[in-house]
N, C-alpha and C. Protein backbone atom coordinates (compact mmCIF):
# COMPACT_ATOMS: atom_id res chain seq x y z
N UNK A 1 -5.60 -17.11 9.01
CA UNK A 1 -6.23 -17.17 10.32
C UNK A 1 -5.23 -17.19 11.48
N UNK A 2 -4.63 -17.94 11.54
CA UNK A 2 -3.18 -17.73 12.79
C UNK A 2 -2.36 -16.62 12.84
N UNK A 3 -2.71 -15.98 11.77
CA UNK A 3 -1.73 -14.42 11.69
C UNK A 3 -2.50 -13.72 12.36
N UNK A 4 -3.72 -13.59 12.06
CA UNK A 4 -4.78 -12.77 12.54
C UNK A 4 -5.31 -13.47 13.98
N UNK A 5 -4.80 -14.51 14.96
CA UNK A 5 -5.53 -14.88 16.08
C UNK A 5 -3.84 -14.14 16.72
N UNK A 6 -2.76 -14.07 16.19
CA UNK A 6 -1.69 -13.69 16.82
C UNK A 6 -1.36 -12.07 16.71
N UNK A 7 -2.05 -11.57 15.87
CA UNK A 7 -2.38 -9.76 15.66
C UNK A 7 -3.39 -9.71 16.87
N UNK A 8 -4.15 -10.43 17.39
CA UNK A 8 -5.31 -10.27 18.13
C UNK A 8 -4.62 -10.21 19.63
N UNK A 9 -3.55 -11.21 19.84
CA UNK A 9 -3.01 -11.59 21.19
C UNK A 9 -2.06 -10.56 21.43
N UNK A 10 -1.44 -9.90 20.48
CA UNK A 10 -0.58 -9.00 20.60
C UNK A 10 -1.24 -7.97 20.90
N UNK A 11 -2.23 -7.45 19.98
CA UNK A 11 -3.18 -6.46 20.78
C UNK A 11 -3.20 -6.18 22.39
N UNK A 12 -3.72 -7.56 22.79
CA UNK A 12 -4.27 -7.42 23.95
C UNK A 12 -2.83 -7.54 25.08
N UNK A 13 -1.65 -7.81 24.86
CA UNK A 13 -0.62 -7.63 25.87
C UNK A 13 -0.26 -6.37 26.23
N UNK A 14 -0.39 -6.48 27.59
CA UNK A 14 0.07 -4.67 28.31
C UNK A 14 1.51 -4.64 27.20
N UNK A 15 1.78 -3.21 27.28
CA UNK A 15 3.08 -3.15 27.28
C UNK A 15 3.99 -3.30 28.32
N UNK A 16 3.90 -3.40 29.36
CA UNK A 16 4.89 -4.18 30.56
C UNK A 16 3.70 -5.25 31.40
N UNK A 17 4.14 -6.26 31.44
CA UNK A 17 3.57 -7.67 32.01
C UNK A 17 3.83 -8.16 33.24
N UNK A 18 5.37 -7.14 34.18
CA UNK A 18 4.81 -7.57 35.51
C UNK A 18 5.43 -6.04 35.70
N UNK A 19 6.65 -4.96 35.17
CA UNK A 19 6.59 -4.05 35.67
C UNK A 19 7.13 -3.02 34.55
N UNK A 20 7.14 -1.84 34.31
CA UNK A 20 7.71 -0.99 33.20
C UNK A 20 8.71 -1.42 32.56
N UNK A 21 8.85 -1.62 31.37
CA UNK A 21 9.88 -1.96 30.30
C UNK A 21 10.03 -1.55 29.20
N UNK A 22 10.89 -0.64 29.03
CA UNK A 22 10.90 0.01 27.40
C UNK A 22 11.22 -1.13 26.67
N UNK A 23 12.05 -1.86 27.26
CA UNK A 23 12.49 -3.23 25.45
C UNK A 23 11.23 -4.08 25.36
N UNK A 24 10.14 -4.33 26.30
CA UNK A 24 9.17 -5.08 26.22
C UNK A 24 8.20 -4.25 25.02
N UNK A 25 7.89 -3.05 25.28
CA UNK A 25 7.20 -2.49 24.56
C UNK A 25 7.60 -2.36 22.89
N UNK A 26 8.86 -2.13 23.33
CA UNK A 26 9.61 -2.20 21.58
C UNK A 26 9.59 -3.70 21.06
N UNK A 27 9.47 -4.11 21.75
CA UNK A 27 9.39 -6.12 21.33
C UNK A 27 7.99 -6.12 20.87
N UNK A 28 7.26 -5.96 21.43
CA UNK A 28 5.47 -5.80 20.74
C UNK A 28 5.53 -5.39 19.65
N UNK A 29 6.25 -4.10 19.91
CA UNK A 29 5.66 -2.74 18.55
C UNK A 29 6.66 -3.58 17.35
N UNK A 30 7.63 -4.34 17.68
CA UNK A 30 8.58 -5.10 16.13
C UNK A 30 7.26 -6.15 15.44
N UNK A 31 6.85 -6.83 16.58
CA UNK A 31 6.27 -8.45 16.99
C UNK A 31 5.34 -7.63 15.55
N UNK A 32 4.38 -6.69 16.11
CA UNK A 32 3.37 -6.46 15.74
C UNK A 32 3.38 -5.51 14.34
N UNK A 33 4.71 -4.98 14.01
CA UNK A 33 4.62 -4.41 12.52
C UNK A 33 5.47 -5.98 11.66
N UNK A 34 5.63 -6.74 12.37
CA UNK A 34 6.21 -8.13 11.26
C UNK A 34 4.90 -8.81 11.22
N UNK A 35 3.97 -8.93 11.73
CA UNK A 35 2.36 -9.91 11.73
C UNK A 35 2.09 -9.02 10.62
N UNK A 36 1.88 -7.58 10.84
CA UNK A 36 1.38 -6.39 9.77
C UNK A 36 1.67 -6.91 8.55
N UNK A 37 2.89 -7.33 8.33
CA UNK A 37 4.06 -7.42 6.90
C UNK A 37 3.48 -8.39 6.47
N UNK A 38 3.49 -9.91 7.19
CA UNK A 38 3.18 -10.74 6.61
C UNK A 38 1.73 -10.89 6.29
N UNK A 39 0.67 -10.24 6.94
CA UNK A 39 -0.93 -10.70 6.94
C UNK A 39 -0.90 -9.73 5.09
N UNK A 40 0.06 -8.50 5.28
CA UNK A 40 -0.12 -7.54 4.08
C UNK A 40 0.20 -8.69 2.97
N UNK A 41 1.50 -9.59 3.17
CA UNK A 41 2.28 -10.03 1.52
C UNK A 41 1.21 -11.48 1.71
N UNK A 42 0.78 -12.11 2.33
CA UNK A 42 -0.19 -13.13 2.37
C UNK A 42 -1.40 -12.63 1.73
N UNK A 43 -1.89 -11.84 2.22
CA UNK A 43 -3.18 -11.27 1.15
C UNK A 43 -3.18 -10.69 -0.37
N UNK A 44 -1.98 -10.30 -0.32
CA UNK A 44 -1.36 -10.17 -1.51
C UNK A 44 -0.83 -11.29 -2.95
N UNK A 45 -0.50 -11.91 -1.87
CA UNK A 45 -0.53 -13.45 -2.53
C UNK A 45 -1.65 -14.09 -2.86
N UNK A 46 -2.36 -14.36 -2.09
CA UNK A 46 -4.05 -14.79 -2.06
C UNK A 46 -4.83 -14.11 -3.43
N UNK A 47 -4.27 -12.73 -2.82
CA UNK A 47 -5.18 -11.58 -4.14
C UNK A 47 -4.90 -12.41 -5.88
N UNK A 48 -3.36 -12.40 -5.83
CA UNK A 48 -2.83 -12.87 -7.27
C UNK A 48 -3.11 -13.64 -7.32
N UNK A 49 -3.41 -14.89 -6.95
CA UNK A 49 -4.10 -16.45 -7.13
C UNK A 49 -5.03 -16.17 -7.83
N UNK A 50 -5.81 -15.33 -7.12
CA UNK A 50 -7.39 -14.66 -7.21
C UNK A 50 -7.88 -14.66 -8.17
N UNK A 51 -6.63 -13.56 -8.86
CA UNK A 51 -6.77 -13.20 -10.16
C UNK A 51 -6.55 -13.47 -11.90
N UNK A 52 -5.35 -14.08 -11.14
CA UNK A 52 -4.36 -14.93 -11.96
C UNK A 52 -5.63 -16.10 -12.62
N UNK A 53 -6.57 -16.97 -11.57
CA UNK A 53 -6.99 -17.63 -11.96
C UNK A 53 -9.15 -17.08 -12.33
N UNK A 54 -8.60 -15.77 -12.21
CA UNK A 54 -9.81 -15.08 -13.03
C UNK A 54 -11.16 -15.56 -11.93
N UNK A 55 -10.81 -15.16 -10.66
CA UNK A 55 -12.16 -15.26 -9.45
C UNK A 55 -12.17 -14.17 -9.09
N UNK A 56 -11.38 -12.99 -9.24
CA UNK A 56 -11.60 -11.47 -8.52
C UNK A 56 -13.10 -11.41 -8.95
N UNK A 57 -13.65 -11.29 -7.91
CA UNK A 57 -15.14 -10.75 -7.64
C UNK A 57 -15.02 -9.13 -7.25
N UNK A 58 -15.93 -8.41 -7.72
CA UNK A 58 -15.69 -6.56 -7.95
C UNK A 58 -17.24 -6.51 -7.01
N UNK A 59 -16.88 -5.41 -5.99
CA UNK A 59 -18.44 -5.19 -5.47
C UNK A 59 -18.35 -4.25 -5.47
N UNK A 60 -18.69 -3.39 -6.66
CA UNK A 60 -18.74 -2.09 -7.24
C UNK A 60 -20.25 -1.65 -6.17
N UNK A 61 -19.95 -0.30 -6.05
CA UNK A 61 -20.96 0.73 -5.50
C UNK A 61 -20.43 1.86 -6.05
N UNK A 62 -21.61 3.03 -5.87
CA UNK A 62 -21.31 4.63 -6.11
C UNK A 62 -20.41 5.25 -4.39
N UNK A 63 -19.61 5.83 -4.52
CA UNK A 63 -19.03 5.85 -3.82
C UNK A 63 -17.88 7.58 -3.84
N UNK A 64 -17.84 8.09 -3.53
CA UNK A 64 -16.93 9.30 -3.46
C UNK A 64 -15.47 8.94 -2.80
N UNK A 65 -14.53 9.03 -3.88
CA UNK A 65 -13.02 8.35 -4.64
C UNK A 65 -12.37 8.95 -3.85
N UNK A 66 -12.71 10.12 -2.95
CA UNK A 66 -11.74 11.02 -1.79
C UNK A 66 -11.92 10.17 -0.70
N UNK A 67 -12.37 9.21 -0.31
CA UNK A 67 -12.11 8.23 1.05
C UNK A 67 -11.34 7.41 0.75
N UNK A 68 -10.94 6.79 -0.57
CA UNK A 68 -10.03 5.84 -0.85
C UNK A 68 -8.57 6.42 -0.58
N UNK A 69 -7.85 7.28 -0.69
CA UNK A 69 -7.36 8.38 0.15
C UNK A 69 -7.03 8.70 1.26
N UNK A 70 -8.24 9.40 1.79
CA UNK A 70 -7.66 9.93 3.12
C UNK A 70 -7.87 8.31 4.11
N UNK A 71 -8.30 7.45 3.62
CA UNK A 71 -8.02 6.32 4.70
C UNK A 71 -6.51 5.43 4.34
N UNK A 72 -6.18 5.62 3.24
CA UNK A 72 -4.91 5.48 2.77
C UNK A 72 -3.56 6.45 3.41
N UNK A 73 -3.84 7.67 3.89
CA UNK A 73 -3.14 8.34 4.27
C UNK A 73 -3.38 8.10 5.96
N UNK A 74 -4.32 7.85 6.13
CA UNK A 74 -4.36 8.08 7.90
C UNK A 74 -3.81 5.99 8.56
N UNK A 75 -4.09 5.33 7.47
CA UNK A 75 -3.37 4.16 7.60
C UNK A 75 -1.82 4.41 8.38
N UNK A 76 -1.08 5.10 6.84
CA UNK A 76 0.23 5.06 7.16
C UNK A 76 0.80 6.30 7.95
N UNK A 77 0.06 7.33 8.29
CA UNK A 77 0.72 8.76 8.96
C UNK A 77 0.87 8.18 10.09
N UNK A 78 0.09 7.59 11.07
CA UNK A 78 0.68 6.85 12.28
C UNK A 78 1.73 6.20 12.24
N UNK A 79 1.73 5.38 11.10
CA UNK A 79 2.83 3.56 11.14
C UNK A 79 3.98 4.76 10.92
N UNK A 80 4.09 5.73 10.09
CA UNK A 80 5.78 5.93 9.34
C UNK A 80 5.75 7.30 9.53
N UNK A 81 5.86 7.92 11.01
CA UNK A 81 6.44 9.53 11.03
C UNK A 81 6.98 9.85 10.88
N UNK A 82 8.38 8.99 9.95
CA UNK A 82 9.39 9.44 9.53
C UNK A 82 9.15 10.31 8.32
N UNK A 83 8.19 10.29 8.15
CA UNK A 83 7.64 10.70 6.25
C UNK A 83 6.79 11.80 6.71
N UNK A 84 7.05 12.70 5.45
CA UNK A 84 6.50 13.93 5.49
C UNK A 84 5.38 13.73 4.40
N UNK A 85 3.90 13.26 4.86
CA UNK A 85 2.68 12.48 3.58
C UNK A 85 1.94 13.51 3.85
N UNK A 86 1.68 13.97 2.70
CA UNK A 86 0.46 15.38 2.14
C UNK A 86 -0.53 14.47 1.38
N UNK A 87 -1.36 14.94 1.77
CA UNK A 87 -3.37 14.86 1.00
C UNK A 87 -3.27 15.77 0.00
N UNK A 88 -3.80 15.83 -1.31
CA UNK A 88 -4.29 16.54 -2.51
C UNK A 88 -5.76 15.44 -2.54
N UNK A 89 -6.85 16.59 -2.40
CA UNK A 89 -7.66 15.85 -2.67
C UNK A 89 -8.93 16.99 -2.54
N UNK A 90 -9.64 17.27 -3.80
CA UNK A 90 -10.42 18.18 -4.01
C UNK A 90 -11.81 18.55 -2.99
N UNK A 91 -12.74 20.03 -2.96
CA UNK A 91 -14.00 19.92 -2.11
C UNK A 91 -14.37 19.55 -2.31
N UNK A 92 -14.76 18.95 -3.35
CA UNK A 92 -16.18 18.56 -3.73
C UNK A 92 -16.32 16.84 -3.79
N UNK A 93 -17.12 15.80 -4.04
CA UNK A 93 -16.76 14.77 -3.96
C UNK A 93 -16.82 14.49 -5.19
N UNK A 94 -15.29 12.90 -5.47
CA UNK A 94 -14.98 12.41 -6.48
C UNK A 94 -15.96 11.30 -6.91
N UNK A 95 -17.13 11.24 -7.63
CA UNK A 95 -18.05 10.48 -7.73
C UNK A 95 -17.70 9.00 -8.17
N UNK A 96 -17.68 8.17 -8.14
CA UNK A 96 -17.14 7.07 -9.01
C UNK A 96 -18.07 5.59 -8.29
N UNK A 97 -17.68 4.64 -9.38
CA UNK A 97 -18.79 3.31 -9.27
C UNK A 97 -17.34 2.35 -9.17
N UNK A 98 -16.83 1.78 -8.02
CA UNK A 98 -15.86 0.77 -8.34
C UNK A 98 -15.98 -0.25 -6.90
N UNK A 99 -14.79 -1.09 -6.55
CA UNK A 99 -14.99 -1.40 -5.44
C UNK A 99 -14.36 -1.00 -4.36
N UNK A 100 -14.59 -0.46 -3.44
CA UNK A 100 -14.14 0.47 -2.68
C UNK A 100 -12.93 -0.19 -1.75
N UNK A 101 -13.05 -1.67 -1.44
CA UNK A 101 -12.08 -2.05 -0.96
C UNK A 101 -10.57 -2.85 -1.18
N UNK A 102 -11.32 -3.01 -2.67
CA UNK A 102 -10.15 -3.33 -3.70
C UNK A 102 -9.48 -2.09 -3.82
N UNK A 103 -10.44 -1.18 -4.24
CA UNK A 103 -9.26 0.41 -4.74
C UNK A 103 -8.59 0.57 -3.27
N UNK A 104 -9.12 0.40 -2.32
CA UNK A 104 -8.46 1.07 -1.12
C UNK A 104 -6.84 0.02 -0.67
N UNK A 105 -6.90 -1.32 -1.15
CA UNK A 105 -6.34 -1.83 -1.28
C UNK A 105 -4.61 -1.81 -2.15
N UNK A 106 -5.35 -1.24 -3.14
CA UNK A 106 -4.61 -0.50 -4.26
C UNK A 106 -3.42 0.84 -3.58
N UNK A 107 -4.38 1.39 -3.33
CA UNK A 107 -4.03 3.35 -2.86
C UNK A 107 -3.02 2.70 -1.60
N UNK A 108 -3.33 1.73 -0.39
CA UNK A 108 -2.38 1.37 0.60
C UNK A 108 -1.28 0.46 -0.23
N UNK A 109 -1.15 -0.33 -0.99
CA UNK A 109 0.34 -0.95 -1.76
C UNK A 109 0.81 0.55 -2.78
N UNK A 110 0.71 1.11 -3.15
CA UNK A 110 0.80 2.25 -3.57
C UNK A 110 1.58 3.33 -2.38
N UNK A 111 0.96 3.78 -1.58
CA UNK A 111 1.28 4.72 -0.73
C UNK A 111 2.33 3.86 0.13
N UNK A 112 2.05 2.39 0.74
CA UNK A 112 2.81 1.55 1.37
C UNK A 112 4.62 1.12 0.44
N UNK A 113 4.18 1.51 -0.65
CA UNK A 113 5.81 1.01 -1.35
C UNK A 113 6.80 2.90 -1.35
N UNK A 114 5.54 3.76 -1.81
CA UNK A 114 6.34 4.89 -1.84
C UNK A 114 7.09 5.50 -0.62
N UNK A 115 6.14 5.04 0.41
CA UNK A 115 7.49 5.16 1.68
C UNK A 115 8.35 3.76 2.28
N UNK A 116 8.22 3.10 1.74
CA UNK A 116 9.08 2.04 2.00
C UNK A 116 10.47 2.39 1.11
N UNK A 117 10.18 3.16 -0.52
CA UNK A 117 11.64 2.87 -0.92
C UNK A 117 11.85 4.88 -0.75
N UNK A 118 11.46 5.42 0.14
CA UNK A 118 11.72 6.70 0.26
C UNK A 118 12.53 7.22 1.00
N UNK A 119 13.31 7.80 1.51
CA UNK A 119 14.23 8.28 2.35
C UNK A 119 13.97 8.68 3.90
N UNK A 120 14.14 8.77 5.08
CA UNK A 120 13.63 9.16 5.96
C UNK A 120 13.49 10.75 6.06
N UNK A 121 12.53 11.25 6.17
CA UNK A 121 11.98 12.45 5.97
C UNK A 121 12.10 12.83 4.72
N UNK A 122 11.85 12.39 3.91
CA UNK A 122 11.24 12.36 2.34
C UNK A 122 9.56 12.90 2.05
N UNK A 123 9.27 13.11 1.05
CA UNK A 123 7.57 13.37 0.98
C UNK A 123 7.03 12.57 0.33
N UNK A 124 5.86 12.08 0.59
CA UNK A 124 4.93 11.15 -0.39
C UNK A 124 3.83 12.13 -0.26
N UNK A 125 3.35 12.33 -2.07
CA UNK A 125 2.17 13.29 -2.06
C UNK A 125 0.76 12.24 -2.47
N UNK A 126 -0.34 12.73 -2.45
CA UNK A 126 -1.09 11.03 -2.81
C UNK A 126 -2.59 11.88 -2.85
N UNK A 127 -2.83 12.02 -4.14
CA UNK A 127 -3.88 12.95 -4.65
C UNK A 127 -5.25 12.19 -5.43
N UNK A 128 -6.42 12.96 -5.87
CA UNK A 128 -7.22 12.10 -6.69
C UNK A 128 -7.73 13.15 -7.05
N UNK A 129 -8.15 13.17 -8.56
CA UNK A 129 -9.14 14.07 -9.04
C UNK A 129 -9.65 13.77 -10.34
N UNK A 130 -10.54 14.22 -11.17
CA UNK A 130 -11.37 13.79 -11.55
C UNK A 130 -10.54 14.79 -13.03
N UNK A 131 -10.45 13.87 -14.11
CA UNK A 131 -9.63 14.26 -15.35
C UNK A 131 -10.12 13.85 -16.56
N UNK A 132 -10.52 14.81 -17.63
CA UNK A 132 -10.88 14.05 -18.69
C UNK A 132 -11.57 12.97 -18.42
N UNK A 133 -12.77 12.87 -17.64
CA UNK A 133 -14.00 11.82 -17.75
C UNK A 133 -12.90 10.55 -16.84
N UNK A 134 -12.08 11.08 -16.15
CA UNK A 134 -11.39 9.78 -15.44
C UNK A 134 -11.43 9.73 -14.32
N UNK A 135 -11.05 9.02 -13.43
CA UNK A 135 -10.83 9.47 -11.75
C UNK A 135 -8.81 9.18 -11.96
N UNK A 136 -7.81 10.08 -11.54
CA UNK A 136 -7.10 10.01 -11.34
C UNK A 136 -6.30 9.66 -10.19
N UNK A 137 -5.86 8.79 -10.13
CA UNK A 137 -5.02 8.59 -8.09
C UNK A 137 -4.06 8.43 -8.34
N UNK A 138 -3.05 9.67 -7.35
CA UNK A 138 -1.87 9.56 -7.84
C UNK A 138 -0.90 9.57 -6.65
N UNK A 139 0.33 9.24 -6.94
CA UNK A 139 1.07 8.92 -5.54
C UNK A 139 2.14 9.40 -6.37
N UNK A 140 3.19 10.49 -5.27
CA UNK A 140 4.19 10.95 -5.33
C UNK A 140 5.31 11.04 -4.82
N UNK A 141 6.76 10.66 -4.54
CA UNK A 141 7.34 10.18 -4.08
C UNK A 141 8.82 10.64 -4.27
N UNK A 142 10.10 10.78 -3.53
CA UNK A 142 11.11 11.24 -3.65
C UNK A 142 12.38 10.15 -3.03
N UNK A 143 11.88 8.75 -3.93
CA UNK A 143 12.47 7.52 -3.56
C UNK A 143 13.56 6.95 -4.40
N UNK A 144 13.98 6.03 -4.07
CA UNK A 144 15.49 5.77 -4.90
C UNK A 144 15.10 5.59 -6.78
N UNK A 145 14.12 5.61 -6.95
CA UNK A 145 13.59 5.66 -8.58
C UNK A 145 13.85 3.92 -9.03
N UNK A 146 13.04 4.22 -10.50
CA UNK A 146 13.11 2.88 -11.40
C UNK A 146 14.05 3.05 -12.38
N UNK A 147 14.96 2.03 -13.05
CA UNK A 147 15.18 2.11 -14.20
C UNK A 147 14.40 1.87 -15.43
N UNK A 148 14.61 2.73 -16.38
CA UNK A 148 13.47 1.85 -17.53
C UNK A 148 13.54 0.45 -17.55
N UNK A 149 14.66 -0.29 -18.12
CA UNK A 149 14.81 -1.66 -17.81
C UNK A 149 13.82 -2.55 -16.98
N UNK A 150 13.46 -1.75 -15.41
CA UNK A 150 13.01 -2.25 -14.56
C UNK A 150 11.35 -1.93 -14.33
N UNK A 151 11.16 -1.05 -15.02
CA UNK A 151 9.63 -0.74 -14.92
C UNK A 151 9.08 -1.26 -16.30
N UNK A 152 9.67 -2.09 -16.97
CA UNK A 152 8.87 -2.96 -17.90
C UNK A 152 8.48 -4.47 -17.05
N UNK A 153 9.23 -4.57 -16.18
CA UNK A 153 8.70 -6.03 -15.23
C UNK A 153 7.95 -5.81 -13.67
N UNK A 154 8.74 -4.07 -13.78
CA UNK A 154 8.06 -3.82 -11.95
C UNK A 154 6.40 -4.44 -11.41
N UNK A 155 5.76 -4.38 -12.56
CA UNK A 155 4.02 -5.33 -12.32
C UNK A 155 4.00 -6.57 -12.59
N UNK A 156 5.15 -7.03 -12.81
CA UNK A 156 5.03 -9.05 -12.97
C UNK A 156 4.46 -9.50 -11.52
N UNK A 157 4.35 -10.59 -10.78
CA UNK A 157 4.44 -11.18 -9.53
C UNK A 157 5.44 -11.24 -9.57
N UNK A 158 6.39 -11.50 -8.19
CA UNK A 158 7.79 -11.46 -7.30
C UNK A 158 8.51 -11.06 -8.64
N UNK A 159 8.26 -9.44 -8.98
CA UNK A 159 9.66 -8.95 -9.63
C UNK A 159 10.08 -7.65 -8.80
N UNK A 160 11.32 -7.55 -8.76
CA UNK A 160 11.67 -6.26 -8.06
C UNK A 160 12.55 -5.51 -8.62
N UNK A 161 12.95 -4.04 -8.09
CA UNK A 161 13.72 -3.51 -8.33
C UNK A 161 15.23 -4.44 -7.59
N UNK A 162 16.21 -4.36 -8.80
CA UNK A 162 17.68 -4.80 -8.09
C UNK A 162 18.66 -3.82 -7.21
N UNK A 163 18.40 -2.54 -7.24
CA UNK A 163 18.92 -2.55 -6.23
C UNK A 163 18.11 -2.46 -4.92
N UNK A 164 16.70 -2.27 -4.71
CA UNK A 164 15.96 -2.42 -3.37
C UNK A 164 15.97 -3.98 -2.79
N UNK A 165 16.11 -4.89 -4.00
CA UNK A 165 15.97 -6.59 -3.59
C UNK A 165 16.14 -7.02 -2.36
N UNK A 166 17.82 -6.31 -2.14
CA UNK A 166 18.80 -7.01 -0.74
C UNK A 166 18.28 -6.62 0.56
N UNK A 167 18.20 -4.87 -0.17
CA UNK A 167 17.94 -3.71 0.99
C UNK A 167 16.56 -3.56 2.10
N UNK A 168 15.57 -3.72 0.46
CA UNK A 168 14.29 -3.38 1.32
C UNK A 168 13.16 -4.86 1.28
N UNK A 169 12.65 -4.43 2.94
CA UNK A 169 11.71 -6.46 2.60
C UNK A 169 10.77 -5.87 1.84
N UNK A 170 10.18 -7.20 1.17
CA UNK A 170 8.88 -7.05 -0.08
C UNK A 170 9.62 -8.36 -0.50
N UNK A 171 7.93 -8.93 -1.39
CA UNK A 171 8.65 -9.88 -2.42
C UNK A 171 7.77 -9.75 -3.58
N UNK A 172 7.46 -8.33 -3.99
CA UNK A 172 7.17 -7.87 -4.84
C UNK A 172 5.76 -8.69 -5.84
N UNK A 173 4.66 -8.39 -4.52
CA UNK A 173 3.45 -8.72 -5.21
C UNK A 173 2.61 -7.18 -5.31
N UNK A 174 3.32 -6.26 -4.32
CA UNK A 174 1.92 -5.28 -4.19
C UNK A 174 1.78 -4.65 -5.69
N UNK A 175 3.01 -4.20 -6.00
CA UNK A 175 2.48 -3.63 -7.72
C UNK A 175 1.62 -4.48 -8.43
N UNK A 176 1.92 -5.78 -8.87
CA UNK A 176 1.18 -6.59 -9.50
C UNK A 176 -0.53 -6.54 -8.93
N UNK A 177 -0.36 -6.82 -7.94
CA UNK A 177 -2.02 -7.24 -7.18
C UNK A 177 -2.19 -5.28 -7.69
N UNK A 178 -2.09 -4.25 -7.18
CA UNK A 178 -2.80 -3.11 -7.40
C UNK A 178 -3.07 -2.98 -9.11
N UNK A 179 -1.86 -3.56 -10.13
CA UNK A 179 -2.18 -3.74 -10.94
C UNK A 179 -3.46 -4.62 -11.95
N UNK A 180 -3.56 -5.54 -11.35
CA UNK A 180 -4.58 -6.52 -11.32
C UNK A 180 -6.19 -5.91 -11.14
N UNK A 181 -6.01 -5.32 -9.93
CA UNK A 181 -7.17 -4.64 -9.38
C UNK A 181 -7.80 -3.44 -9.99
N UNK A 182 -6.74 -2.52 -10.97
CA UNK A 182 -7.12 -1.39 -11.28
C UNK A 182 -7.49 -1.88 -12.95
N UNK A 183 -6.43 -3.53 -13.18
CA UNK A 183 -6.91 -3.04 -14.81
C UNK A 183 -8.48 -3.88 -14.84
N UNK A 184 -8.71 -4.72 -13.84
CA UNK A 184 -10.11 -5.38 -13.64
C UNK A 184 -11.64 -4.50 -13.22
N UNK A 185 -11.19 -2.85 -13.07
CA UNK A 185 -11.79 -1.90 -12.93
C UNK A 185 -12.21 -1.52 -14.37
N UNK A 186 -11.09 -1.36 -15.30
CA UNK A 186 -11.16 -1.03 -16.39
C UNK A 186 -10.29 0.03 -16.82
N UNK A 187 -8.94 0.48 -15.81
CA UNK A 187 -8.06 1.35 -15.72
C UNK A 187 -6.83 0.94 -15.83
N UNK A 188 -6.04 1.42 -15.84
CA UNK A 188 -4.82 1.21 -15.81
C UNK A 188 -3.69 2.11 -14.94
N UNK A 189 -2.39 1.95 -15.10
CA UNK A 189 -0.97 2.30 -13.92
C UNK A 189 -0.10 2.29 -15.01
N UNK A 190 0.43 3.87 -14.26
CA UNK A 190 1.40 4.57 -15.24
C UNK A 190 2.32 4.70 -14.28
N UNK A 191 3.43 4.84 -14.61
CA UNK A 191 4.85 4.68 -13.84
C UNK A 191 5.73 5.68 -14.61
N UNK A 192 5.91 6.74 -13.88
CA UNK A 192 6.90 7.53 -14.26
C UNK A 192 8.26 7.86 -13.34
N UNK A 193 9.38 7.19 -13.49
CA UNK A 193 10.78 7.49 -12.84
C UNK A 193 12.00 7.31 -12.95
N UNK A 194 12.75 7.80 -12.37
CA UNK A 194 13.78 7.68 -13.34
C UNK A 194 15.28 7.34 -11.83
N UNK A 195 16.40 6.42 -12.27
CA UNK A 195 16.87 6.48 -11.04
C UNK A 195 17.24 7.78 -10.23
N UNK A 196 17.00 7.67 -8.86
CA UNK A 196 17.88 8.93 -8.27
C UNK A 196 16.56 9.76 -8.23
């Protein structure tokens, strides 16, 4: 609640308060992607409690699996223009029964880590389609990679890659929580990479 009454106040401050200021405005726009960070790894935290102690509640509906997606992509195309993010995502609609704001939840720690450990002007591709009786969502990425070593723990709570640890902030709940969420669907997360 105080994260979110201080996302609210930040909102509402001009960007200059008695006369034009570029560092004022860049002071907001920091203020206001660090509230972002933390309200993200706080809910994230919250989520794993959630689950950990077996209360994830699922409010499954019928629902077409291409909005989980393009609201995943139009999230981050504003926040990170440093990134070159492409849509794959078929005409027709992806039919599916899940919860739409858990998966969407999912698809943003997903799309949110692949440009976090990606290069500036790098591509994240982030697709869904319908496979062998499955719904597929997939995220693509041209980021510093996993070691095998490291993608046997990358879905624990607070485990990370060692060399992103120092470099990049996270404290490594979003894999876990999307993990959580997709295998409580009845699915699962495949990880394919390699360093470099």
């Amino acid at each position: 609640n105080p994260l979110g009454v201080m996302k609210t106040a930040l909102s509402t401050l001009p960007n200059d308060l008695s006369r034009p200021s570029e560092h004022l405005g860049k002071t907001v726009a920091v203020i206001s992607r660090q509230v972002d960070l933390l309200v993200r790894m706080i809910s994230d935290f919250l989520e794993i409690s959630r689950i950990e102690a077996g209360q994830l509640k699922l409010a499954k509906e019928r629902c077409d699996a291409r909005a989980v997606v393009v609201h995943a992509v139009d999230l981050f195309r504003a926040a990170s223009p440093i990134h070159e993010l492409l849509v794959d995502v078929p005409d027709r609609p992806v039919n599916v029964v899940w919860d739409s704001l858990r998966m969407e939840q999912v698809a943003n720690n997903l799309v949110g880590n692949a440009l976090k450990y990606s290069p500036a002007g790098g591509r994240v591709e982030v697709g869904i389609e319908q496979r062998d009786g499955e719904i597929l969502l997939q995220v693509r990425d041209q980021g510093i990679g996993i070691s095998r070593e490291e993608q046997r723990v990358i879905f624990e709570p607070f485990q990370r890659g060692e060399v992103s640890r120092d470099t990049i902030a996270g404290v490594g709940l979003g894999l876990a929580t999307a993990q959580r969420i997709v295998a409580a669907h009845g699915g699962r997360i495949e990880l394919v990479s390699a360093p470099g």
